[in-house]
Protein backbone atom coordinates (compact mmCIF):
# COMPACT_ATOMS: atom_id res chain seq x y z
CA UNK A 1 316.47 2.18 151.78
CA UNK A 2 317.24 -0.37 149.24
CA UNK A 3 319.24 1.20 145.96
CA UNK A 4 316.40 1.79 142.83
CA UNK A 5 317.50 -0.02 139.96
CA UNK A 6 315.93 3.49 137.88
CA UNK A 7 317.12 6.74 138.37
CA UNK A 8 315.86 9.61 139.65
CA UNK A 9 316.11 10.94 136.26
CA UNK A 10 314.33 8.39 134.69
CA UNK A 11 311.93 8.32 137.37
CA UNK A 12 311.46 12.02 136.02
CA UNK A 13 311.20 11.26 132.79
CA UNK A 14 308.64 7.98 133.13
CA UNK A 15 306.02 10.94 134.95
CA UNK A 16 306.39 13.00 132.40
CA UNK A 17 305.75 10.31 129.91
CA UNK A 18 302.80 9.52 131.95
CA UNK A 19 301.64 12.85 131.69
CA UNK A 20 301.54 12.59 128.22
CA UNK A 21 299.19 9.53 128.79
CA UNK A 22 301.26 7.20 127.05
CA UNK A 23 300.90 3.52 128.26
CA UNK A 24 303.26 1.26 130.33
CA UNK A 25 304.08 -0.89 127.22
CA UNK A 26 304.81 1.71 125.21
CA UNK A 27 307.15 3.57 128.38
CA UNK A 28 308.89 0.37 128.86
CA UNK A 29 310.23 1.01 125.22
CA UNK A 30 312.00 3.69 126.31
CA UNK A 31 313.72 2.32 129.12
CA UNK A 32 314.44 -1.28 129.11
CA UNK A 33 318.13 -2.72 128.54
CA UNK A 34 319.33 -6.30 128.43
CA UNK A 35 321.17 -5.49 131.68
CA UNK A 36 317.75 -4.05 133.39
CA UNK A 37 314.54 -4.50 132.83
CA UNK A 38 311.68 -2.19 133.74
CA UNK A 39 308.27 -3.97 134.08
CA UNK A 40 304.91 -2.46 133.77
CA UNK A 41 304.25 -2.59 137.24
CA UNK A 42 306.94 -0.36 138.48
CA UNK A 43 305.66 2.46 136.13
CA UNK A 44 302.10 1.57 137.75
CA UNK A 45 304.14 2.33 141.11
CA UNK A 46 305.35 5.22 139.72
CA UNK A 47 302.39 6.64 138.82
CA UNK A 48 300.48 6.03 141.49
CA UNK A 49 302.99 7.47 143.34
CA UNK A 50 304.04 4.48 145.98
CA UNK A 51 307.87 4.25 144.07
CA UNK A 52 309.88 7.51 144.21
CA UNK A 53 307.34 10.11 144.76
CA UNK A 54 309.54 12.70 146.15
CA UNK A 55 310.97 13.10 142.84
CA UNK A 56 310.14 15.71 140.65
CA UNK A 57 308.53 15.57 137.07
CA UNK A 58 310.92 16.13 134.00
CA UNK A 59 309.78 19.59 132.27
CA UNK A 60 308.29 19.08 129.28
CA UNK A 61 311.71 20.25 127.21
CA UNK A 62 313.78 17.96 129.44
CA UNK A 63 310.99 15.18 127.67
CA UNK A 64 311.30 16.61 124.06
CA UNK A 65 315.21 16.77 124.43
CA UNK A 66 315.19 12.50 125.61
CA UNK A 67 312.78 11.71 122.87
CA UNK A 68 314.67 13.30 120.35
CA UNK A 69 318.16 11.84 121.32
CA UNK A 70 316.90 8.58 122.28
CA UNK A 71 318.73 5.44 120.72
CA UNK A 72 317.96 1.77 121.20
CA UNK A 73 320.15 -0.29 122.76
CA UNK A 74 322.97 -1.79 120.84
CA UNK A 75 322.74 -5.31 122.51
CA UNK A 76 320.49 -7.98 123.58
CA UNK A 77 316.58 -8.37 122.20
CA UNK A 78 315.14 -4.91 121.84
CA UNK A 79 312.19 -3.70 120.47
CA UNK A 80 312.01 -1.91 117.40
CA UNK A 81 310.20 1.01 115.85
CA UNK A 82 308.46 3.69 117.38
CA UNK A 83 304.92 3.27 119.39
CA UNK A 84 303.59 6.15 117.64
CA UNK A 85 303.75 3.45 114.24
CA UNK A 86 301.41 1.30 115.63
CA UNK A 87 297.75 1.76 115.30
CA UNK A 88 296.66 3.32 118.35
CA UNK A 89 293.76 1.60 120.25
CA UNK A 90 290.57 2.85 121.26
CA UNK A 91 291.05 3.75 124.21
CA UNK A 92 294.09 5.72 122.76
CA UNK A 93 291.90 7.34 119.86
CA UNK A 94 289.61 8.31 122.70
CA UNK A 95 292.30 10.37 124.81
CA UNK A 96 293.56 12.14 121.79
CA UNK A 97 289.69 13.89 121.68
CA UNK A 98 291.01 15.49 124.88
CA UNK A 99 293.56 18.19 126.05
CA UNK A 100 295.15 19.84 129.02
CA UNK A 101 294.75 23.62 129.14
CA UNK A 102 296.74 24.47 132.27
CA UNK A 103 295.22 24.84 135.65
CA UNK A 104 291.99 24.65 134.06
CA UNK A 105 291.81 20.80 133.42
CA UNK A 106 290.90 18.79 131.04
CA UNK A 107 289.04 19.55 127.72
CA UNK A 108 287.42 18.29 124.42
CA UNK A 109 289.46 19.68 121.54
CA UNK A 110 286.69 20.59 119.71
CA UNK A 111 282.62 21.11 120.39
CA UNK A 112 280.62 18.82 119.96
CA UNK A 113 280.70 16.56 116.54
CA UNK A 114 279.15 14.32 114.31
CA UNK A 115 280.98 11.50 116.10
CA UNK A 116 281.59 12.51 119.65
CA UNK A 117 278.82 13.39 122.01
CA UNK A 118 279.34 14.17 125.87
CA UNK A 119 277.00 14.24 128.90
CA UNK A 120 277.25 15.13 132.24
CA UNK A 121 276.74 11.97 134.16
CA UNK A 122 275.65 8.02 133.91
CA UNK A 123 272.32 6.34 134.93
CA UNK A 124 271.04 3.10 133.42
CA UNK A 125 268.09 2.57 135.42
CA UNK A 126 265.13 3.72 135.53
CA UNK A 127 264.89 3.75 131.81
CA UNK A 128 263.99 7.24 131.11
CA UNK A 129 267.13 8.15 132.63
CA UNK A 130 269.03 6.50 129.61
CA UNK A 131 266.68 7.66 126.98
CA UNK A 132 269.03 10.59 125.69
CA UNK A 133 272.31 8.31 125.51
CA UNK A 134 270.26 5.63 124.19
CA UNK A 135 269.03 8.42 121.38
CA UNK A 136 273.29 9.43 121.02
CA UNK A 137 273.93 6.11 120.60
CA UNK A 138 271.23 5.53 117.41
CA UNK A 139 271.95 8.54 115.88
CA UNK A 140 275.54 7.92 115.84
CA UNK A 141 274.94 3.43 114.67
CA UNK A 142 273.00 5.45 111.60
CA UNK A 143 275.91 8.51 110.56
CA UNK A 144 279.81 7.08 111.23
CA UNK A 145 279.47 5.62 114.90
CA UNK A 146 281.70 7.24 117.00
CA UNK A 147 281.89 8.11 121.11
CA UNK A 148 279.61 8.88 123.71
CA UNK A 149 281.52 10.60 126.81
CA UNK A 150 279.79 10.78 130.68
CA UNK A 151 281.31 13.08 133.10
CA UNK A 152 282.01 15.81 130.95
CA UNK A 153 280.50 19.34 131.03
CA UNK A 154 279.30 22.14 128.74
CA UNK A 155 280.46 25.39 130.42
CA UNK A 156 278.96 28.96 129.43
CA UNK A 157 281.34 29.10 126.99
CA UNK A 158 280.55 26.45 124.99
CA UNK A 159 283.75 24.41 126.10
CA UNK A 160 283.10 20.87 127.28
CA UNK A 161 284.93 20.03 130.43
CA UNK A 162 286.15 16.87 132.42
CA UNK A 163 284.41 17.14 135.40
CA UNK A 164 284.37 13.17 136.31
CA UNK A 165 281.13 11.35 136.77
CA UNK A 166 280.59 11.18 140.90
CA UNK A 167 279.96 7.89 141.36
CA UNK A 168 281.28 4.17 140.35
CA UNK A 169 277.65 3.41 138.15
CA UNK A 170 279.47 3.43 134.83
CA UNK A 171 282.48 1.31 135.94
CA UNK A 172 280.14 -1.12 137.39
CA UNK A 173 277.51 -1.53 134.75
CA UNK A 174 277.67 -4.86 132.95
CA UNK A 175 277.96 -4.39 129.52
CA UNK A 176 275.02 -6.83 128.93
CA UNK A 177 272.77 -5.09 130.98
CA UNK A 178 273.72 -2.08 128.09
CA UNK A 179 273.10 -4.85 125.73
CA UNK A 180 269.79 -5.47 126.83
CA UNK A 181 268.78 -2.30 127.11
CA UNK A 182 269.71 -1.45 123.09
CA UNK A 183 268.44 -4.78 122.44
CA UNK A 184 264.90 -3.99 123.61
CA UNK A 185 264.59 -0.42 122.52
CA UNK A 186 266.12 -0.53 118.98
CA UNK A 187 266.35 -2.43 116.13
CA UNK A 188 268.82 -3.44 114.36
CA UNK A 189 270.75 -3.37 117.68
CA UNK A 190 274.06 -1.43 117.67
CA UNK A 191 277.80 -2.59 118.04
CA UNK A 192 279.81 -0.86 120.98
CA UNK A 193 281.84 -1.10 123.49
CA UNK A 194 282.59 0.07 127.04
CA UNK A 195 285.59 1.73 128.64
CA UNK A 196 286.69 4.07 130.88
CA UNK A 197 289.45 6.63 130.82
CA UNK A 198 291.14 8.55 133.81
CA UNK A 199 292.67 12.31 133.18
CA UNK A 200 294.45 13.37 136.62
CA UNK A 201 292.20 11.10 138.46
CA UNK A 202 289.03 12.37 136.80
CA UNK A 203 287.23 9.51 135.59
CA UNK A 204 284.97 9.69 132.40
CA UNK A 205 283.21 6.78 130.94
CA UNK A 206 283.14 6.00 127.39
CA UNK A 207 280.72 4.13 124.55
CA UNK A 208 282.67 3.33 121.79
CA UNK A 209 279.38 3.05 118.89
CA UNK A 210 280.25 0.98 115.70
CA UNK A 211 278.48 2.26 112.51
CA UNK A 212 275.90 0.00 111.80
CA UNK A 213 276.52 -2.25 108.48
CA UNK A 214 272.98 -2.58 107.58
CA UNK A 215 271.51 0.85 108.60
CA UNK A 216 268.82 2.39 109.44
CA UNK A 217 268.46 1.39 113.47
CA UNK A 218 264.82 2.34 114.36
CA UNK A 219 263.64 2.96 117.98
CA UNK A 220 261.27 -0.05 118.71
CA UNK A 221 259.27 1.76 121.74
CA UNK A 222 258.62 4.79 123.37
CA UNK A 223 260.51 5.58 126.28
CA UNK A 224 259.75 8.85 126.87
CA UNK A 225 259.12 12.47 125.12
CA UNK A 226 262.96 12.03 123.77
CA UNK A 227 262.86 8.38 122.28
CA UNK A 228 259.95 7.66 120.36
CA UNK A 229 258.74 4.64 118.93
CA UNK A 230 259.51 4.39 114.65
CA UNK A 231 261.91 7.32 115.10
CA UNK A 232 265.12 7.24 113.00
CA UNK A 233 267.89 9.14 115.04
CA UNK A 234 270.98 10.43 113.11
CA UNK A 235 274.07 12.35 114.43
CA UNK A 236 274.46 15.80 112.78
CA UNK A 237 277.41 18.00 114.22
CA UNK A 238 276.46 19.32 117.59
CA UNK A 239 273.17 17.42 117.99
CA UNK A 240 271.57 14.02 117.50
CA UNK A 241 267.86 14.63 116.11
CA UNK A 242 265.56 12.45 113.94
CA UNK A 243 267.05 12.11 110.40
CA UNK A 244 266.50 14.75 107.61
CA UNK A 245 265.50 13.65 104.15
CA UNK A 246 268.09 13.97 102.79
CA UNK A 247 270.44 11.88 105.28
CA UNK A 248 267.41 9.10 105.18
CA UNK A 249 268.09 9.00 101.28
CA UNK A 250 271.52 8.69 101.55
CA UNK A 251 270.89 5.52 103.52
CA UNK A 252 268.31 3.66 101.43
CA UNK A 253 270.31 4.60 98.51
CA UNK A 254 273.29 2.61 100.15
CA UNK A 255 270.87 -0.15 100.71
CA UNK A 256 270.20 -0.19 97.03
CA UNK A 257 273.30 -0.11 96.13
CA UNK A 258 274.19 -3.40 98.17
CA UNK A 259 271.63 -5.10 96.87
CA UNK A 260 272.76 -4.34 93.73
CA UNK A 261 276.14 -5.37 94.44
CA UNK A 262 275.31 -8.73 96.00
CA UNK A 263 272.76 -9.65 93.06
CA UNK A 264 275.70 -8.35 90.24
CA UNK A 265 277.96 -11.20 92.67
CA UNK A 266 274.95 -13.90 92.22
CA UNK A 267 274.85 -13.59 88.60
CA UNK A 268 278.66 -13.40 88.38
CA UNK A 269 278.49 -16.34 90.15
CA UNK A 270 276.01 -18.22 87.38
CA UNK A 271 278.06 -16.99 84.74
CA UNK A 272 281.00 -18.63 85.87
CA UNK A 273 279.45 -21.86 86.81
CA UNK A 274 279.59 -21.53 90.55
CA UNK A 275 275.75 -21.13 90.74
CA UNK A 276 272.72 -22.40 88.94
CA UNK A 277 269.59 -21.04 87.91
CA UNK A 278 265.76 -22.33 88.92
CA UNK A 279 262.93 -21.79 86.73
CA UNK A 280 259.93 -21.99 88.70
CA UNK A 281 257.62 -22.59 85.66
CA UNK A 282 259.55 -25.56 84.05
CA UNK A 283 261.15 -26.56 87.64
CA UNK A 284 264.63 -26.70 85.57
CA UNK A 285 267.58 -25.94 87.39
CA UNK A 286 270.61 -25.46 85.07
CA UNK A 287 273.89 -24.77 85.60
CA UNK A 288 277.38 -24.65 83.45
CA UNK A 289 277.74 -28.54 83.93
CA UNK A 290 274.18 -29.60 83.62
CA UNK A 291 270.62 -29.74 84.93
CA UNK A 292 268.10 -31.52 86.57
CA UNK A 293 264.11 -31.36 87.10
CA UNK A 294 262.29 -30.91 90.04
CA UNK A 295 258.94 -32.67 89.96
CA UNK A 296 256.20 -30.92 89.26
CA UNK A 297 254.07 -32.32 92.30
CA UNK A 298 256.67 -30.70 94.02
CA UNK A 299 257.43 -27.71 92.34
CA UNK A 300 254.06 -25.46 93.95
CA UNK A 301 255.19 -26.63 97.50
CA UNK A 302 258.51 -25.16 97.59
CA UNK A 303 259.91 -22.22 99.61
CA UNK A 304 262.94 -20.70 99.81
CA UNK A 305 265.27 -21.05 102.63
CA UNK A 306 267.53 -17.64 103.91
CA UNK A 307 271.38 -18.97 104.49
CA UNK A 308 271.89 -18.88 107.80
CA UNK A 309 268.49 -18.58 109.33
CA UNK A 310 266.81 -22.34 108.43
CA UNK A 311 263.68 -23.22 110.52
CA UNK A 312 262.04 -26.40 110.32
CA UNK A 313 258.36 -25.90 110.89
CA UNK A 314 256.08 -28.79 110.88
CA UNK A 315 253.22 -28.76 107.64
CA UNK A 316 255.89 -26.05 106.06
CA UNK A 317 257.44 -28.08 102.95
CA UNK A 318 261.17 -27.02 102.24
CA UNK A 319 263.26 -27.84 98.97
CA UNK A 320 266.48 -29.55 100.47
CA UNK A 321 268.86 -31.12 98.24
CA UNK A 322 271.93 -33.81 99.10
CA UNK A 323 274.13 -36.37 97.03
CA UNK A 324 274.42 -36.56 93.50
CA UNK A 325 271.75 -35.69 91.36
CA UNK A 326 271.84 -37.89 88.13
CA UNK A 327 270.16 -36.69 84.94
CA UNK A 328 267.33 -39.07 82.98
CA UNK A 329 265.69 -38.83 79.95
CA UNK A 330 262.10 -39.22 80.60
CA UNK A 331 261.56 -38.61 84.04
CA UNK A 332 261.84 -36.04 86.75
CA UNK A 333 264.87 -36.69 89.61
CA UNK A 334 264.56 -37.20 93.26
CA UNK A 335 265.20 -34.28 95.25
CA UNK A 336 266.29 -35.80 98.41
CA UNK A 337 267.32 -33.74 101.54
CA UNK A 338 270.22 -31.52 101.74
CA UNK A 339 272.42 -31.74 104.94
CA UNK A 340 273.52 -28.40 106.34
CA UNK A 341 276.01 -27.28 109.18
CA UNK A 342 272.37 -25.41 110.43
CA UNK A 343 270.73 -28.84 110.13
CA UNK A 344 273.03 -31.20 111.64
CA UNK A 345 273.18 -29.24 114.96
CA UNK A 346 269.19 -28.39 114.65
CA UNK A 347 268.31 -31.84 114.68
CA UNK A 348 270.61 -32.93 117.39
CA UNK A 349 269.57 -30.34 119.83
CA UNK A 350 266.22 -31.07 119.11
CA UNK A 351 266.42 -34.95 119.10
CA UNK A 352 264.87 -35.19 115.54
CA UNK A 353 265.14 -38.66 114.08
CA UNK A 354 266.54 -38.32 110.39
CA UNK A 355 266.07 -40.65 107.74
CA UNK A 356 269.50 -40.68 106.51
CA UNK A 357 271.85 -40.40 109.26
CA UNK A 358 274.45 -41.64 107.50
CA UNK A 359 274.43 -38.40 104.76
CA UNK A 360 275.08 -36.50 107.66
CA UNK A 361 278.32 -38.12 108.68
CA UNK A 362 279.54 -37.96 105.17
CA UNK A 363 278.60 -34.40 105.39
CA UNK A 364 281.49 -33.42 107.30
CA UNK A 365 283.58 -33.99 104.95
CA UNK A 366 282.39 -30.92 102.86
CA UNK A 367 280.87 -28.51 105.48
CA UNK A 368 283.03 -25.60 106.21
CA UNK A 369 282.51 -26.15 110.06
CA UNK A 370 284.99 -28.33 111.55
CA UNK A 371 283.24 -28.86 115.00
CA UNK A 372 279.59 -30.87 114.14
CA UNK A 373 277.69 -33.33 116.03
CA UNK A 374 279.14 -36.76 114.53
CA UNK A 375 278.18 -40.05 117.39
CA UNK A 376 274.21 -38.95 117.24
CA UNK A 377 274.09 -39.65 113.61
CA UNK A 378 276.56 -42.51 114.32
CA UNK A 379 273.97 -44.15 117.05
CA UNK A 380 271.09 -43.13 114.85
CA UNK A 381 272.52 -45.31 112.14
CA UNK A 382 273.70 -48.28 113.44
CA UNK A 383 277.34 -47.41 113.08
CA UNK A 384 280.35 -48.79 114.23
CA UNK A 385 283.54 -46.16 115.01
CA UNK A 386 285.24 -48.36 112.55
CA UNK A 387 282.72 -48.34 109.83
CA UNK A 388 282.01 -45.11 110.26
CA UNK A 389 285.81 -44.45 109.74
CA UNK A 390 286.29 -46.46 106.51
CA UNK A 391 282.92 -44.62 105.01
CA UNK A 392 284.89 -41.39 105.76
CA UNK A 393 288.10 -42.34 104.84
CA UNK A 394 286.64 -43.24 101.15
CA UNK A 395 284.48 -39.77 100.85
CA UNK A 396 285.81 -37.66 98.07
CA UNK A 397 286.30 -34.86 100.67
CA UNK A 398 285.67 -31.08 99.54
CA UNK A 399 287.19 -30.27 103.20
CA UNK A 400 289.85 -33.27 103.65
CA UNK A 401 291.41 -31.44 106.77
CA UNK A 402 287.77 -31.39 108.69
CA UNK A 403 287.01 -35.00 107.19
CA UNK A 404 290.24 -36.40 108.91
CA UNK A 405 289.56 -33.84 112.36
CA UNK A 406 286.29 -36.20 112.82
CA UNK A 407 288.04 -39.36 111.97
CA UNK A 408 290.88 -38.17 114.78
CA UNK A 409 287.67 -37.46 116.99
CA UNK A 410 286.51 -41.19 116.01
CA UNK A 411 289.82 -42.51 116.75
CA UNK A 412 290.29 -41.08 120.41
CA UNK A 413 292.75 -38.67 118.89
CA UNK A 414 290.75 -35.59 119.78
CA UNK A 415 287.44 -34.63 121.54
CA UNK A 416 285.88 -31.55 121.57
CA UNK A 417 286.06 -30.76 125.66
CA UNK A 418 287.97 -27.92 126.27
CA UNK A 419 288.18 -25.66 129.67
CA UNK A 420 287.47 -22.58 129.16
CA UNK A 421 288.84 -20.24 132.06
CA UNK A 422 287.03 -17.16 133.55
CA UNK A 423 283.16 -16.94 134.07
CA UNK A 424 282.63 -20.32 132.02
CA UNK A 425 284.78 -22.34 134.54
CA UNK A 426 282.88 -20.56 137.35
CA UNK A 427 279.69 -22.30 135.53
CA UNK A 428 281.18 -25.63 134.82
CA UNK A 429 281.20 -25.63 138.98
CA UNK A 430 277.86 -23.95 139.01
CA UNK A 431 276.46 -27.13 137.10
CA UNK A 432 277.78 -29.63 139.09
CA UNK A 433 275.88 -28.18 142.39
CA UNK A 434 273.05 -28.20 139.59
CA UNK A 435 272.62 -24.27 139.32
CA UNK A 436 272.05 -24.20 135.76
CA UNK A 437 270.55 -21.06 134.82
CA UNK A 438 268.94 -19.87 131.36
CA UNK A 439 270.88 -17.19 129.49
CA UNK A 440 268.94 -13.80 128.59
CA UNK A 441 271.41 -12.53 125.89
CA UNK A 442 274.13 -12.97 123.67
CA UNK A 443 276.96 -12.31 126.36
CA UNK A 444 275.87 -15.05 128.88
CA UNK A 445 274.79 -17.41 125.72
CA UNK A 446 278.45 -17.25 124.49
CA UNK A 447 279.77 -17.98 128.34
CA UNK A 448 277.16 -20.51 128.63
CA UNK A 449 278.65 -22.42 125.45
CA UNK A 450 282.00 -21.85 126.61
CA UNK A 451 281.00 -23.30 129.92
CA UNK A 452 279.37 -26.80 127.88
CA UNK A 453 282.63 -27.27 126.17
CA UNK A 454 284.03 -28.02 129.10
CA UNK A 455 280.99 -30.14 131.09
CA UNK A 456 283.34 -33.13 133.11
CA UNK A 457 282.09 -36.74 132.24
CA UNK A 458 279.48 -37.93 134.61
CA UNK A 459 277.38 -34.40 134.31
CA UNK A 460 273.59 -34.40 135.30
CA UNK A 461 270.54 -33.17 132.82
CA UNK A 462 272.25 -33.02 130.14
CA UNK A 463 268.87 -33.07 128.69
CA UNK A 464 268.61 -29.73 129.75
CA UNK A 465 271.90 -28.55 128.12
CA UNK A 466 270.50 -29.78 125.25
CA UNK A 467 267.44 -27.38 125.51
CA UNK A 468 269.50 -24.31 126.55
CA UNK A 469 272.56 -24.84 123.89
CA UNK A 470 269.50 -24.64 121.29
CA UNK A 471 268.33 -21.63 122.77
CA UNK A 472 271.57 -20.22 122.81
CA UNK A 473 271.68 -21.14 118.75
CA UNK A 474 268.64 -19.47 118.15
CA UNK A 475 270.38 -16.27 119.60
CA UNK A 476 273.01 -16.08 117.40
CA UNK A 477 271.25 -15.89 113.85
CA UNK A 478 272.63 -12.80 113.03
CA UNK A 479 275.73 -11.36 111.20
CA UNK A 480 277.83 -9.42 114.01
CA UNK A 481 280.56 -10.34 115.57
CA UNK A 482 279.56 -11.18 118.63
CA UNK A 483 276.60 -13.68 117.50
CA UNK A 484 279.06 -15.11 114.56
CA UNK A 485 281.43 -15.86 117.57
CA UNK A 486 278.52 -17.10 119.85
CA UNK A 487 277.97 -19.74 116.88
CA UNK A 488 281.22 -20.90 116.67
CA UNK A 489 281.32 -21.61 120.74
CA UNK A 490 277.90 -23.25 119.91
CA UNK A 491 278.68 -26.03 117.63
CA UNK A 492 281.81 -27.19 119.58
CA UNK A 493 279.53 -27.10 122.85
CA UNK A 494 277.10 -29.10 120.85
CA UNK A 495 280.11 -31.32 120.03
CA UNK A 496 280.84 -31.27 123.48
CA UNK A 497 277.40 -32.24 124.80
CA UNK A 498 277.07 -35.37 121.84
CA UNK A 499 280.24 -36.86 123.42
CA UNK A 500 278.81 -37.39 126.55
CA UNK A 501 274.97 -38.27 125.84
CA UNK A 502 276.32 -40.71 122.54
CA UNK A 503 279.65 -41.58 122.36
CA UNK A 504 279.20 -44.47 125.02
CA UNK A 505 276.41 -46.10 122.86
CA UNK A 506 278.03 -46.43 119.57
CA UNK A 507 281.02 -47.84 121.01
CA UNK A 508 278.64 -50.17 122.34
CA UNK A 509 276.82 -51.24 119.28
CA UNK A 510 276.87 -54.56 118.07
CA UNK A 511 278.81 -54.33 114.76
CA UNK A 512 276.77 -54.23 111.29
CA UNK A 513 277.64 -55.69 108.33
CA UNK A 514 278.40 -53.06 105.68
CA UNK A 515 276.06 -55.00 103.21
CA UNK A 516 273.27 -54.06 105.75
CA UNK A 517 274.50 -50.49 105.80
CA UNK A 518 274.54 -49.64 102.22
CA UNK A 519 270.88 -51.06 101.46
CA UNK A 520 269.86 -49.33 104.42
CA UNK A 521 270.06 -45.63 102.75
């Protein structure tokens, strides 16, 4: 047998360590020397008992008496501090709910809370089968979030015990199929996540629930006798029922007092010039540094646009404001269009011809987006790359670093394709045997955007692309993480996809002359 490079006592002390639940990073801290290394997989082989499993666990003093005396090396890179000053993880926050008690297994701490909630075992489908986690997990969006635990059991006692859940259904489920199932049977839909944790091979499945920011969540259907359509479930200690009055007051009177807090910021906002003010019966808008008049032909037609969520919709007249408005002293201004981050990629994805392409290259010089279709607007207004470069290159830029990351883009410096490994790569393949496939959610949306950014030159129906990126936009108007990050992959894959159908035809153009340009807008 070859020598160990660990010792049996260390062996010894790594189980009990183990046994403690700690994880391999955090037992490699104890252990590792410039001399000798101990990687995480040999403490995986430890525990799984395939490296030294005839020897025996330290006792539990042996353990205290090593922690207690245990000094860092004096040489070489070590780590410093203790892993107990870290925050602990999840997953980590999740085991410390649980305890040993001897022969008896594994056990919750505590009953039942207002943030933990446990259940015997794990079925998605049918529906009805998920109605009472799907209830847990409402009632706990609407109080403090907190954990929903399968394969744990109530006993006569009123203990709750880790019994494991008997099959692999949990560790198998997708977490958008979860997705999907919140998403069509409450609304707003609740932030979680999915993991599962093992206590002396006992495995029990855990949903992390996020409180929601904007509560209440409200069932959206009936699903059976125990989830029913306009109910507001809340998570009291011990039990998840439909809210109380006085919970439900609680919540509207947060409401209020957001609104309040975001108008107080509006008017702060005035006050200090960063904001102006509309009156809709003079059509004035003033601000700190002057005001301007909207027309009063005008003035009846206009509605209001939510940041964030702009739809163009065809006999629905918008306000939209771009360029410098100049003041006069007889006559109302023009109010010409404003160019948006949400615009620019709208009316690529759709194809829309605009009447000032030119506005939106200069635009990306002040949007707080870095990644925006630019060779569209190029094409659509007779641009060359050099023109295009010298209009940029004299914009008073509000965002000079995004200005000069499309002039780098212009240049050949930069492009926005990017390979993204994983599931997107497996796409990118998918699409070249032409297996392009709509996505249903916000998970395969953000893998299908990751996927665009990295389409290979030479790619078939990109028209298509085109229709399904602007689906996937659609799907992330909203304000949680996961749709803020689906955005983000959305305007680069947009990026990606105006390379490829554009790029070619403005370096192709026959070269303006800038006297032609400028009378042109």
């Amino acid at each position: 047998m070859a020598k160990r490079s660990i010792t049996n006592k260390e062996i010894g002390l790594i189980k009990a360590l183990l046994a403690r639940k700690l994880k391999n990073k955090d037992i490699q801290f104890y252990f590792n020397r410039q001399d000798r290394a101990v990687n995480s997989g040999r403490i995986t082989q430890i525990r799984d008992k395939t490296y030294g499993p005839e020897v025996p666990q330290a006792s539990e003093e042996d353990l205290d008496r090593f922690i207690a005396t245990f000094k860092s090396a004096e040489i070489g890179a070590v780590m410093t501090g203790s892993p107990s000053e870290r925050a602990p993880t999840v997953e980590e926050r999740a085991e410390l709910l649980f305890e040993k008690r001897g022969r008896s297994g594994w056990f919750l701490k505590t009953h039942e809370t207002e943030t933990t909630e446990c259940k015997e075992s794990f079925c998605l489908k049918p529906e009805h089968r998920f109605a009472d986690p799907l209830r847990s997990i409402a009632g706990l969006a609407n109080n403090h979030g907190g954990f929903v635990f399968f394969g744990v059991k109530e006993l006569p006692d009123g203990s709750l015990n880790v019994i494991g859940m008997n099959d692999s259904a949990f560790a198998e489920t997708d977490p958008a199929e979860i997705n999907r199932c919140l998403a069509g049977a409450l609304n707003p839909i609740p932030a979680f996540s999915l993991f599962s944790l093992d206590f002396d091979g006992k495995k029990v499945g855990a949903i992390r629930v996020e409180k929601h920011q904007l509560p209440p969540v409200i069932a959206i259907k009936n699903v059976n006798n125990e989830f029913r359509e306009g109910a507001i479930y809340y998570r009291y200690v011990g039990e998840t029922r439909v809210i109380k009055p006085g919970e439900l007051q609680q919540i509207i009177a947060y409401r209020e007092q957001r609104a309040i807090a975001e108008f107080s910021n509006r008017i702060s906002r005035v006050a200090m010039g960063a904001a102006a003010t509309l009156d809709l019966d003079t059509g004035k808008v003033e601000g700190r540094v002057g005001s301007f008049m909207i027309g009063e032909d005008l003035l009846p037609k206009i509605q209001f646009i939510r940041e964030g969520q702009f739809t163009e919709k065809e006999g629905a007249p918008v306000l939209r404001l771009i360029g410098d408005v100049e003041a006069t002293s007889d006559q109302p201004q023009v109010v010409r269009e404003n160019i948006t981050p949400d615009a620019t990629i709208r009316n690529f994805l759709k194809g829309v011809v605009v009447r000032e392409p030119r506005q939106y290259l200069l635009h990306s010089a002040h949007s707080n987006r870095e990644w925006q279709p630019t060779w569209y607007y190029l094409h659509s207004a007779g641009l060359s790359i050099g023109e295009a470069v010298d209009l940029l290159r004299k914009e008073q830029a509000s965002q000079p670093s995004h200005r000069d990351a499309v002039i780098s883009r212009l240049n050949g410096q930069r492009a926005a394709f990017n390979v993204n490994q994983g599931k997107p790569k497996h796409l990118v393949a998918a699409f070249a045997r032409g297996e392009i496939d709509e996505p249903e959610d916000v998970t395969d949306a953000h893998k299908f955007a990751l996927a665009v950014q990295g389409l290979p030159d030479g790619q078939e129906n990109l028209e298509l692309f085109r229709q399904l990126l602007l689906n996937c936009y659609e799907l992330s108007n909203g304000q949680s993480p996961q749709q803020r990050s689906l955005r983000s992959a959305v305007f680069r894959a947009a990026c990606r996809l105006d390379e490829l159908l554009y790029k070619a035809k403005v370096t192709e153009t026959s070269q303006p002359t800038m006297d032609r340009i400028l009378t042109s807008v």
